[in-house]
N, C-alpha and C. Protein backbone atom coordinates (compact mmCIF):
# COMPACT_ATOMS: atom_id res chain seq x y z
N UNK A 1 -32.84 47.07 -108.88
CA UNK A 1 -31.88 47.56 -107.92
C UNK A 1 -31.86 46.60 -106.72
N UNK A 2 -30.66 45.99 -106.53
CA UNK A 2 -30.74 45.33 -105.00
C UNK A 2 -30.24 46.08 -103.89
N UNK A 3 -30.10 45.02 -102.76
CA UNK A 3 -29.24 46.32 -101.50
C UNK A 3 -28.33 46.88 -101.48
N UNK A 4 -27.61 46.40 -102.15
CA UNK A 4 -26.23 45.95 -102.33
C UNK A 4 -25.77 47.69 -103.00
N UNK A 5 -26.80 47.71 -103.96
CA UNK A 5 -26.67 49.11 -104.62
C UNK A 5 -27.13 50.19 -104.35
N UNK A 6 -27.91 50.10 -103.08
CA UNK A 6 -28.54 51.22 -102.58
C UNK A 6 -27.19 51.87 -101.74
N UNK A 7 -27.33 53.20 -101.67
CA UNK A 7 -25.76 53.74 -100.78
C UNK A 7 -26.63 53.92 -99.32
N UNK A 8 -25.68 54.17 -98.35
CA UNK A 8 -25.51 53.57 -97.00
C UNK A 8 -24.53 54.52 -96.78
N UNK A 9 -25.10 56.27 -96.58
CA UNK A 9 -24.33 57.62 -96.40
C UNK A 9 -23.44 57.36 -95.21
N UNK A 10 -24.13 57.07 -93.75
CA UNK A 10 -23.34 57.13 -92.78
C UNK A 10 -22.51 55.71 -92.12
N UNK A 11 -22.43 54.68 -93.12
CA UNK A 11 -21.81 53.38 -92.80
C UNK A 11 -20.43 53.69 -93.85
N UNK A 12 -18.99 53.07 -93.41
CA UNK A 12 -17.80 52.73 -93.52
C UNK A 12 -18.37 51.51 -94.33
N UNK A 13 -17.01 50.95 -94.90
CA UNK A 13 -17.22 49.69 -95.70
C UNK A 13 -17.66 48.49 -94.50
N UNK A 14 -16.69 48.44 -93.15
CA UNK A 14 -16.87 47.41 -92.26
C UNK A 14 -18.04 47.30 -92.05
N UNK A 15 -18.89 48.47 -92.00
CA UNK A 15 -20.22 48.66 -91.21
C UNK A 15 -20.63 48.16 -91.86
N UNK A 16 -20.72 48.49 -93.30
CA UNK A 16 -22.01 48.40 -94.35
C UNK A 16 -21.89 47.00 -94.68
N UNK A 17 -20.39 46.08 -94.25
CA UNK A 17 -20.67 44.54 -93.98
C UNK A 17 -21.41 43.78 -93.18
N UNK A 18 -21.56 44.14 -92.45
CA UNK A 18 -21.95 43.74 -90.76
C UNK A 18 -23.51 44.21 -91.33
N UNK A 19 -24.31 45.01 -91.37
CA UNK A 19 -25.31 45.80 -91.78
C UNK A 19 -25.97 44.98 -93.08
N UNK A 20 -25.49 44.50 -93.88
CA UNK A 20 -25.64 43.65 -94.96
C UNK A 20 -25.98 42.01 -94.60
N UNK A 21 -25.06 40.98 -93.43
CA UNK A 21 -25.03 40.05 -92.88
C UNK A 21 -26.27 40.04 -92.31
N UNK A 22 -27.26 38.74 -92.08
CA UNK A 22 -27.91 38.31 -92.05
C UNK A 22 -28.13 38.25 -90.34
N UNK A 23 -28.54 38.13 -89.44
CA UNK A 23 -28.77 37.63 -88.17
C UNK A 23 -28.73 36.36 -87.96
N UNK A 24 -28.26 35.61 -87.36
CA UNK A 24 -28.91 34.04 -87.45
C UNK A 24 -29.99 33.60 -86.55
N UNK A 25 -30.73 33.09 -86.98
CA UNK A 25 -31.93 32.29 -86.70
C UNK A 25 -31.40 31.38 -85.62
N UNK A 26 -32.38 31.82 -84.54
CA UNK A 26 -31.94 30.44 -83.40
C UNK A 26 -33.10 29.07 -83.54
N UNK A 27 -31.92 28.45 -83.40
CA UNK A 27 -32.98 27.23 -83.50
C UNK A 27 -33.89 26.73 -82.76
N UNK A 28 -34.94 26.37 -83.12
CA UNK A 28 -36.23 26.24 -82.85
C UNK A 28 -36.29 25.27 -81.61
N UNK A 29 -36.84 25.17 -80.85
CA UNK A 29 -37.16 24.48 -79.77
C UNK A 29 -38.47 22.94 -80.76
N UNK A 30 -38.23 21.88 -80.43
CA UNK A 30 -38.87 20.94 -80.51
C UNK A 30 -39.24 19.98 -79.74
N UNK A 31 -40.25 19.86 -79.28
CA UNK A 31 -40.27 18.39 -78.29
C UNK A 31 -40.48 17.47 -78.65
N UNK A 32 -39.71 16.31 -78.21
CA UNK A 32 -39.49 14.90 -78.86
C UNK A 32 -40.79 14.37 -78.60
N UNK A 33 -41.62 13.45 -79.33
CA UNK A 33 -42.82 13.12 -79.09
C UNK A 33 -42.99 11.79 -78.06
N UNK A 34 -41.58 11.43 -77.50
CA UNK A 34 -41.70 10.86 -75.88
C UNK A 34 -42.18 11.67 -75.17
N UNK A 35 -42.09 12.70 -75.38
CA UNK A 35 -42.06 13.87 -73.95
C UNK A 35 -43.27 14.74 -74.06
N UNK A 36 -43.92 14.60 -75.19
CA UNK A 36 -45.26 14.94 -74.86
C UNK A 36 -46.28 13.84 -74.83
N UNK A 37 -45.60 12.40 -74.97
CA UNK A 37 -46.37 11.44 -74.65
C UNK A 37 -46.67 11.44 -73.04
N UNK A 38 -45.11 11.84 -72.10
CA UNK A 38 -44.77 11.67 -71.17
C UNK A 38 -46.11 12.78 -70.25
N UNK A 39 -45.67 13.91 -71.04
CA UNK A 39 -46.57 14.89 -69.98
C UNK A 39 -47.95 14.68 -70.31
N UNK A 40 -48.75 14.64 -71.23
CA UNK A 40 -50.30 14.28 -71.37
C UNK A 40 -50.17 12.72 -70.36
N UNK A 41 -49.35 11.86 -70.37
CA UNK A 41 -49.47 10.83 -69.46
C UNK A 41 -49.67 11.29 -68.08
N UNK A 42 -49.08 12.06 -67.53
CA UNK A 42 -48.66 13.19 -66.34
C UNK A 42 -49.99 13.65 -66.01
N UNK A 43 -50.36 14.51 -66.59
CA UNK A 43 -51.55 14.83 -66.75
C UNK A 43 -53.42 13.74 -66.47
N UNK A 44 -53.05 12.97 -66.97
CA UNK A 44 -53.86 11.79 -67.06
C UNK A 44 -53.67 11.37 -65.44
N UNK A 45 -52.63 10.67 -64.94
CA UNK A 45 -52.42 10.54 -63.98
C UNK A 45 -52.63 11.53 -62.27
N UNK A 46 -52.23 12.54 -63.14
CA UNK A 46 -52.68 13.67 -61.72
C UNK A 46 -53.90 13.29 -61.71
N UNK A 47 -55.04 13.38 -62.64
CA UNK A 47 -56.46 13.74 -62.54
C UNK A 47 -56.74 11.79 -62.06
N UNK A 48 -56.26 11.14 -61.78
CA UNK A 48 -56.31 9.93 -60.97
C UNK A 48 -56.29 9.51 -59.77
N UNK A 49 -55.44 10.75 -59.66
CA UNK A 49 -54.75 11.02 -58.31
C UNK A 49 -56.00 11.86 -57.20
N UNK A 50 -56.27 12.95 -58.32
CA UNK A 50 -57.06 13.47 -57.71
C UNK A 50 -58.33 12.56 -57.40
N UNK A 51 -58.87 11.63 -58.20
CA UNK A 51 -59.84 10.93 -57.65
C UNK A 51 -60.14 10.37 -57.24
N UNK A 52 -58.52 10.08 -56.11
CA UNK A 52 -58.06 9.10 -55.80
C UNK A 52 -58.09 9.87 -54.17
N UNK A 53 -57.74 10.95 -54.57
CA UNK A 53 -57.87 11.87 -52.83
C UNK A 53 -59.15 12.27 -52.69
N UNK A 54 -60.35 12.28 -53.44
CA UNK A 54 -61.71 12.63 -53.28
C UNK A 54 -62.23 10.98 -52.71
N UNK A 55 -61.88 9.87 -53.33
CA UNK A 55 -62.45 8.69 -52.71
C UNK A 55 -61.80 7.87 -51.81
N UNK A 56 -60.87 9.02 -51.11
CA UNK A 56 -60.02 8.11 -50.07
C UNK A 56 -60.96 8.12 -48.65
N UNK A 57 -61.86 8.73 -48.78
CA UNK A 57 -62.78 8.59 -47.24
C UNK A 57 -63.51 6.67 -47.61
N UNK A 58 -64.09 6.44 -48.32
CA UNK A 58 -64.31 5.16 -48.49
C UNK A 58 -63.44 3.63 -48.41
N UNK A 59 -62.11 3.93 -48.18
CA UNK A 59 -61.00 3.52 -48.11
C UNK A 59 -60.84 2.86 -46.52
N UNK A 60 -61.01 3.93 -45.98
CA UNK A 60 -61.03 4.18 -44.31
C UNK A 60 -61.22 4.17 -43.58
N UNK A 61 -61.53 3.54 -42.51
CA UNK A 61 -62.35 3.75 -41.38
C UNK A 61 -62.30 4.87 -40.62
N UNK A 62 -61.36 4.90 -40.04
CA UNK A 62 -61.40 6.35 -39.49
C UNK A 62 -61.07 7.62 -40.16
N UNK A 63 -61.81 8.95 -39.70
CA UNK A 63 -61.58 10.14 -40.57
C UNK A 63 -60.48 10.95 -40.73
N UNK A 64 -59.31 10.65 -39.63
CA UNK A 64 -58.33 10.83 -39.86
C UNK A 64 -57.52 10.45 -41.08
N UNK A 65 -57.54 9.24 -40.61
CA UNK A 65 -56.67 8.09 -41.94
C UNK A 65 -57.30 8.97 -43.55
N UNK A 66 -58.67 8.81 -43.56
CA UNK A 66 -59.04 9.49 -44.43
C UNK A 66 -58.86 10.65 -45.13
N UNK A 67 -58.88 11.45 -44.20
CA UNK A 67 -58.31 13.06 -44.69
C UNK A 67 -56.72 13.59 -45.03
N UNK A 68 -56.05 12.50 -44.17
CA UNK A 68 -54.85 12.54 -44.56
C UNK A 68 -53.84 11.60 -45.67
N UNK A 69 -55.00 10.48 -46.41
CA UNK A 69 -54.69 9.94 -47.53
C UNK A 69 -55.46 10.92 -48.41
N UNK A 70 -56.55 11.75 -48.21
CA UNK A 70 -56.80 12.84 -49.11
C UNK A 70 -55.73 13.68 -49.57
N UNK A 71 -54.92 14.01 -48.26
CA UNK A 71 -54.56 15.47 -48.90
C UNK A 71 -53.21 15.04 -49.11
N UNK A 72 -52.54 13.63 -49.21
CA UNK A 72 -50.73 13.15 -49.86
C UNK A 72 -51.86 12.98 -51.20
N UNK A 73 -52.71 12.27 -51.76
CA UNK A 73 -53.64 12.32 -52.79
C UNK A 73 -53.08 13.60 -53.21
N UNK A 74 -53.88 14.14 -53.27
CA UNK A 74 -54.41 15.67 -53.61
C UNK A 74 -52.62 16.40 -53.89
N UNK A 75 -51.67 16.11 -52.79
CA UNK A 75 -50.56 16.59 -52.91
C UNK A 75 -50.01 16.47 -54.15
N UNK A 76 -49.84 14.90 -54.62
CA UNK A 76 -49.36 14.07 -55.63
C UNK A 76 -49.83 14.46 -56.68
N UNK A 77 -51.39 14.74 -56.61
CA UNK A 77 -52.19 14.95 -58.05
C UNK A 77 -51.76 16.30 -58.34
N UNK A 78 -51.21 17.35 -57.43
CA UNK A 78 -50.75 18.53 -57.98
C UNK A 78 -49.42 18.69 -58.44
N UNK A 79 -48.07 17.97 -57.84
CA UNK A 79 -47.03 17.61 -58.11
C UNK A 79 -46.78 17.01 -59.81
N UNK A 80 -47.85 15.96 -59.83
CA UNK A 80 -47.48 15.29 -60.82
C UNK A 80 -48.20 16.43 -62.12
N UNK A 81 -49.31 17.32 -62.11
CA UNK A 81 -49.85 18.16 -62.89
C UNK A 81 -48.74 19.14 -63.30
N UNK A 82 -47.93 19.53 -61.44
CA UNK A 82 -47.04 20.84 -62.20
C UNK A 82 -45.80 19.91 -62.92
N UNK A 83 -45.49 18.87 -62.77
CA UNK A 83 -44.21 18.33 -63.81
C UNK A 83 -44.98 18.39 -65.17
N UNK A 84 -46.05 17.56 -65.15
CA UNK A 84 -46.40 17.24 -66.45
C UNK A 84 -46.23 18.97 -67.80
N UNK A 85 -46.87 19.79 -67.05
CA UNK A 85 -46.93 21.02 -67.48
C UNK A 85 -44.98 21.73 -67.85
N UNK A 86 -43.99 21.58 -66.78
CA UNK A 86 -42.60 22.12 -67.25
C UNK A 86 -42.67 20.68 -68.32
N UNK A 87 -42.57 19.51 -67.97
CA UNK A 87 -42.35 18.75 -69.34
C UNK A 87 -42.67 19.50 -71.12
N UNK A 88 -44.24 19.58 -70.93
CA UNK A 88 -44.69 20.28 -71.78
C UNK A 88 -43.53 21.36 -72.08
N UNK A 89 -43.55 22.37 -71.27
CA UNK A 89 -42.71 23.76 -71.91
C UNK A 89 -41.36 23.32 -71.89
N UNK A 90 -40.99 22.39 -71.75
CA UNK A 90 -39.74 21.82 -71.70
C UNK A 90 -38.29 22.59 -70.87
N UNK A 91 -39.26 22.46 -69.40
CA UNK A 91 -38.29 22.93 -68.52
C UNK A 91 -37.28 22.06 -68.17
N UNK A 92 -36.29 22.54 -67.73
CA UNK A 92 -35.52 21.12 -67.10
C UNK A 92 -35.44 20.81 -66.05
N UNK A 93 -35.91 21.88 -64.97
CA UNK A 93 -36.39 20.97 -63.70
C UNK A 93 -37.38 19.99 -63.37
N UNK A 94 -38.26 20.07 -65.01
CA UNK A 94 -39.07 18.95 -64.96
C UNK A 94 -38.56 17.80 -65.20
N UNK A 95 -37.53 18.15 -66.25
CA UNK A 95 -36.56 16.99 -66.73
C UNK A 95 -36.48 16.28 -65.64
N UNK A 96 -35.45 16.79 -64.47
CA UNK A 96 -34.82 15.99 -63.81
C UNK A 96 -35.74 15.95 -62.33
N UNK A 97 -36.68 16.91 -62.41
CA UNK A 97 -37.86 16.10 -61.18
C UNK A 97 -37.89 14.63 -61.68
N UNK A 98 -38.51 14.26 -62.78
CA UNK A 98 -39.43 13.19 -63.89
C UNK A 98 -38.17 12.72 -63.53
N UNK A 99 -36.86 12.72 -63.81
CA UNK A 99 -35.89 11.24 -64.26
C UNK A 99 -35.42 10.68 -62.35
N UNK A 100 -35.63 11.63 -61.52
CA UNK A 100 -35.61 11.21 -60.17
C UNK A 100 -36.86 10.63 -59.80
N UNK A 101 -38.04 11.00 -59.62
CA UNK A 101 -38.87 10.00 -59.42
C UNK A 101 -39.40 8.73 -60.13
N UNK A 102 -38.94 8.78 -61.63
CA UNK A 102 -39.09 7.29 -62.28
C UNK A 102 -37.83 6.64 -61.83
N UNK A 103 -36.92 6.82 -61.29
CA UNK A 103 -35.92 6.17 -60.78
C UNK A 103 -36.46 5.75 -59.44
N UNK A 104 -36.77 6.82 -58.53
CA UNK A 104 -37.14 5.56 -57.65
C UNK A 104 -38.45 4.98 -57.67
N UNK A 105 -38.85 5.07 -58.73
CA UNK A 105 -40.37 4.14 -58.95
C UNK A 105 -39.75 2.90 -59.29
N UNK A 106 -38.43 3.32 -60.13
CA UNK A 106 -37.73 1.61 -60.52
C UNK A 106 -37.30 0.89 -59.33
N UNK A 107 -36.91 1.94 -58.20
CA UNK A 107 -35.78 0.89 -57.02
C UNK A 107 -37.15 0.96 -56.40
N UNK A 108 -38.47 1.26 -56.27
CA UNK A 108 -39.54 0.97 -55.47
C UNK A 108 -40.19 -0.61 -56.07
N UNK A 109 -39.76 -0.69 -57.08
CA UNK A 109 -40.52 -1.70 -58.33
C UNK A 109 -39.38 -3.24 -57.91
N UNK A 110 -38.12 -2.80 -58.10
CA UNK A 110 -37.00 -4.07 -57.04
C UNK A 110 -37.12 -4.39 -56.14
N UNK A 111 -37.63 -3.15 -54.93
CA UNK A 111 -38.30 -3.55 -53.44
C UNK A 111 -39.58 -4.87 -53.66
N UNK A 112 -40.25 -4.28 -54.86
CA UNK A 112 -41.63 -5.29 -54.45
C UNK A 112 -41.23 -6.65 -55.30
N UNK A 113 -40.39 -6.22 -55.93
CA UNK A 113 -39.45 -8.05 -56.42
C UNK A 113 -38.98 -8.82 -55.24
N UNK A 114 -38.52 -8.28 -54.73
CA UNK A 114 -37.67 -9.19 -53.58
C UNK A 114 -38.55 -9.32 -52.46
N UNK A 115 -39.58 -8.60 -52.22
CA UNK A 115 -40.54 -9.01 -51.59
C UNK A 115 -42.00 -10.24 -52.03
N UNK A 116 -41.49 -10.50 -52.99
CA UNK A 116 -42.24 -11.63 -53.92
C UNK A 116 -43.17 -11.41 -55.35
N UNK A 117 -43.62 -9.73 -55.01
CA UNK A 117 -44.34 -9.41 -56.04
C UNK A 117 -43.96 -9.21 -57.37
N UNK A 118 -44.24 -10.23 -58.67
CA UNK A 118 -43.65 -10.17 -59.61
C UNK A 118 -44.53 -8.82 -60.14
N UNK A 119 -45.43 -8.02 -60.05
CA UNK A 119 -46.05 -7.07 -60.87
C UNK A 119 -44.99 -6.10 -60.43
N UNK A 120 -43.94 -5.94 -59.61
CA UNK A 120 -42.92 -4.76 -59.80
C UNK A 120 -42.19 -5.36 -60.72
N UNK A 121 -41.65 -5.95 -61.61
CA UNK A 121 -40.86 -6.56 -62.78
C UNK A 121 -41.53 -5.05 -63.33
N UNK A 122 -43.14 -4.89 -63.53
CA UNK A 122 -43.71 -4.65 -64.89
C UNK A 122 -43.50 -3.04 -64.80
N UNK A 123 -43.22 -2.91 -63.05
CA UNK A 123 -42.61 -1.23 -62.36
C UNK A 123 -41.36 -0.80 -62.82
N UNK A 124 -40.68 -1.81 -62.72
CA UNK A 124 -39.18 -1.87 -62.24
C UNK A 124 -38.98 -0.92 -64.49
N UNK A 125 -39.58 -2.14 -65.10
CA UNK A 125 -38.90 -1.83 -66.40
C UNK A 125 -39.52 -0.46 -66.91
N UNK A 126 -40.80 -0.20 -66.89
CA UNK A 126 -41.07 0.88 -66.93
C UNK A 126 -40.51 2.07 -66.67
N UNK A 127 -40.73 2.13 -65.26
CA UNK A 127 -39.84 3.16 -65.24
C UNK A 127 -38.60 3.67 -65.14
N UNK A 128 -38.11 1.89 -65.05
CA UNK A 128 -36.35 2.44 -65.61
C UNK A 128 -36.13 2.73 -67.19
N UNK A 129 -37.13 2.82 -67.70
CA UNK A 129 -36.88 3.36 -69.32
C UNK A 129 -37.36 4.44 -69.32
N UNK A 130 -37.98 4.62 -69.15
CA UNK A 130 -38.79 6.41 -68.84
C UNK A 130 -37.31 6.96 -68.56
N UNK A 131 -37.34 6.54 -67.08
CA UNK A 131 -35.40 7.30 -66.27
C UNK A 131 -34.69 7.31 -67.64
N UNK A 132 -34.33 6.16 -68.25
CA UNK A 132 -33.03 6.30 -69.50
C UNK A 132 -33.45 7.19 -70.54
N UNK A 133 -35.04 7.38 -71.24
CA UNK A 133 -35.17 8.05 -71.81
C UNK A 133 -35.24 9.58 -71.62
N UNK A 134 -35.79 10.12 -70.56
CA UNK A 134 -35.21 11.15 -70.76
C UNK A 134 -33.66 11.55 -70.09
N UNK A 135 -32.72 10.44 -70.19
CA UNK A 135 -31.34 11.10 -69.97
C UNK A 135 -30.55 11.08 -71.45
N UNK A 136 -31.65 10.65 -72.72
CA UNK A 136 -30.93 10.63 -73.94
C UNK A 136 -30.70 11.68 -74.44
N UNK A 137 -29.52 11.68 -75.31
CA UNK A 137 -29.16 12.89 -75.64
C UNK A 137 -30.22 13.72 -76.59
N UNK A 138 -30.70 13.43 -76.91
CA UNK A 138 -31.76 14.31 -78.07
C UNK A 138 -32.92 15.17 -77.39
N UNK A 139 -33.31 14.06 -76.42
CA UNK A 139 -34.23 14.93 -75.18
C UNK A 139 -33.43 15.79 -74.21
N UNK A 140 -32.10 15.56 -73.87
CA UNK A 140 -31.29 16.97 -73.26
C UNK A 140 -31.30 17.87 -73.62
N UNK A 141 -31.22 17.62 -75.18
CA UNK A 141 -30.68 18.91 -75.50
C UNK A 141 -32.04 19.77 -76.24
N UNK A 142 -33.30 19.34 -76.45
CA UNK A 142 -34.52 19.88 -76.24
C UNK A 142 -34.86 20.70 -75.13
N UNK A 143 -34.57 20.40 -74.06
CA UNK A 143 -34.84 20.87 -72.63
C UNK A 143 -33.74 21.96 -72.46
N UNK A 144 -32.34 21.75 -73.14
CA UNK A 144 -31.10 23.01 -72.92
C UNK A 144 -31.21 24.21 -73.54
N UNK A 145 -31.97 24.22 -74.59
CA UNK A 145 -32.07 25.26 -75.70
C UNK A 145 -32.70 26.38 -74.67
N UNK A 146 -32.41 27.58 -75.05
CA UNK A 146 -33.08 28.60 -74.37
C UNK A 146 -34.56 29.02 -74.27
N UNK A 147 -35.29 28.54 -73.70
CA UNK A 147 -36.35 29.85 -73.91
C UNK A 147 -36.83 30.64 -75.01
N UNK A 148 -37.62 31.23 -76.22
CA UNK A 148 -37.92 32.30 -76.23
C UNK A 148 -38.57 33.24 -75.71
């Protein structure tokens, strides 16, 4: 016996169509494996950051200077932890936090070109591909999908 043959007392024919039809399956959320390269990178980096605001008193002479390269440190290392993390769940304000600050890491990376330093070349390309990659379409539309 299939469903088909079982009776369906209080359904009309329309109903017992609709009632029969399948639900559709929403499609699955996937993250492109840039973007969890991107956020474990994120990640890596905060915890740099942070050890970077714990050894900024050695940096310093005075304790001012010190405490207050601690705590833009410390700021950064939390900033860059909470992107890395919406990357992960594939928020899109992480999206477009991440594609605004690798953008101006790129026009920060041209500043230190024209100021003579060729190691922003190695800034500049970096993170103007990071910026292009996540404005590709495959990673948009990872980040657009709803929620479950």
């Amino acid at each position: 016996m299939t469903m088909q043959d079982l009776p369906s007392p209080a359904l009309g024919e329309e109903q017992e169509q609709v009632w029969m039809e399948e639900a559709p399956v929403p499609k699955e959320r996937k993250r492109p494996i840039g973007v969890s390269v991107l956020a474990i990178l994120n990640v890596v980096g905060s915890l740099l950051l942070m050890l970077a605001a714990f050894g900024a008193g050695g940096i310093f002479s005075e304790a001012e200077a010190a405490g207050a390269a601690g705590a833009f440190f410390g700021l950064l290392a939390v900033a860059s932890l909470i992107v890395a993390i919406g990357l992960w769940r594939l928020r899109n304000w992480a999206r477009i936090t991440a594609i605004i600050l690798y953008t101006l890491s790129a026009i920060l990376g041209l500043v230190s070109i024209a100021q003579g330093d060729i190691g922003g070349l190695i800034q500049l390309i970096v993170a103007g591909n990071i910026a292009a990659y996540l404005c590709r379409g495959h990673v948009r539309e990872a980040f657009s999908l709803q929620p479950r």
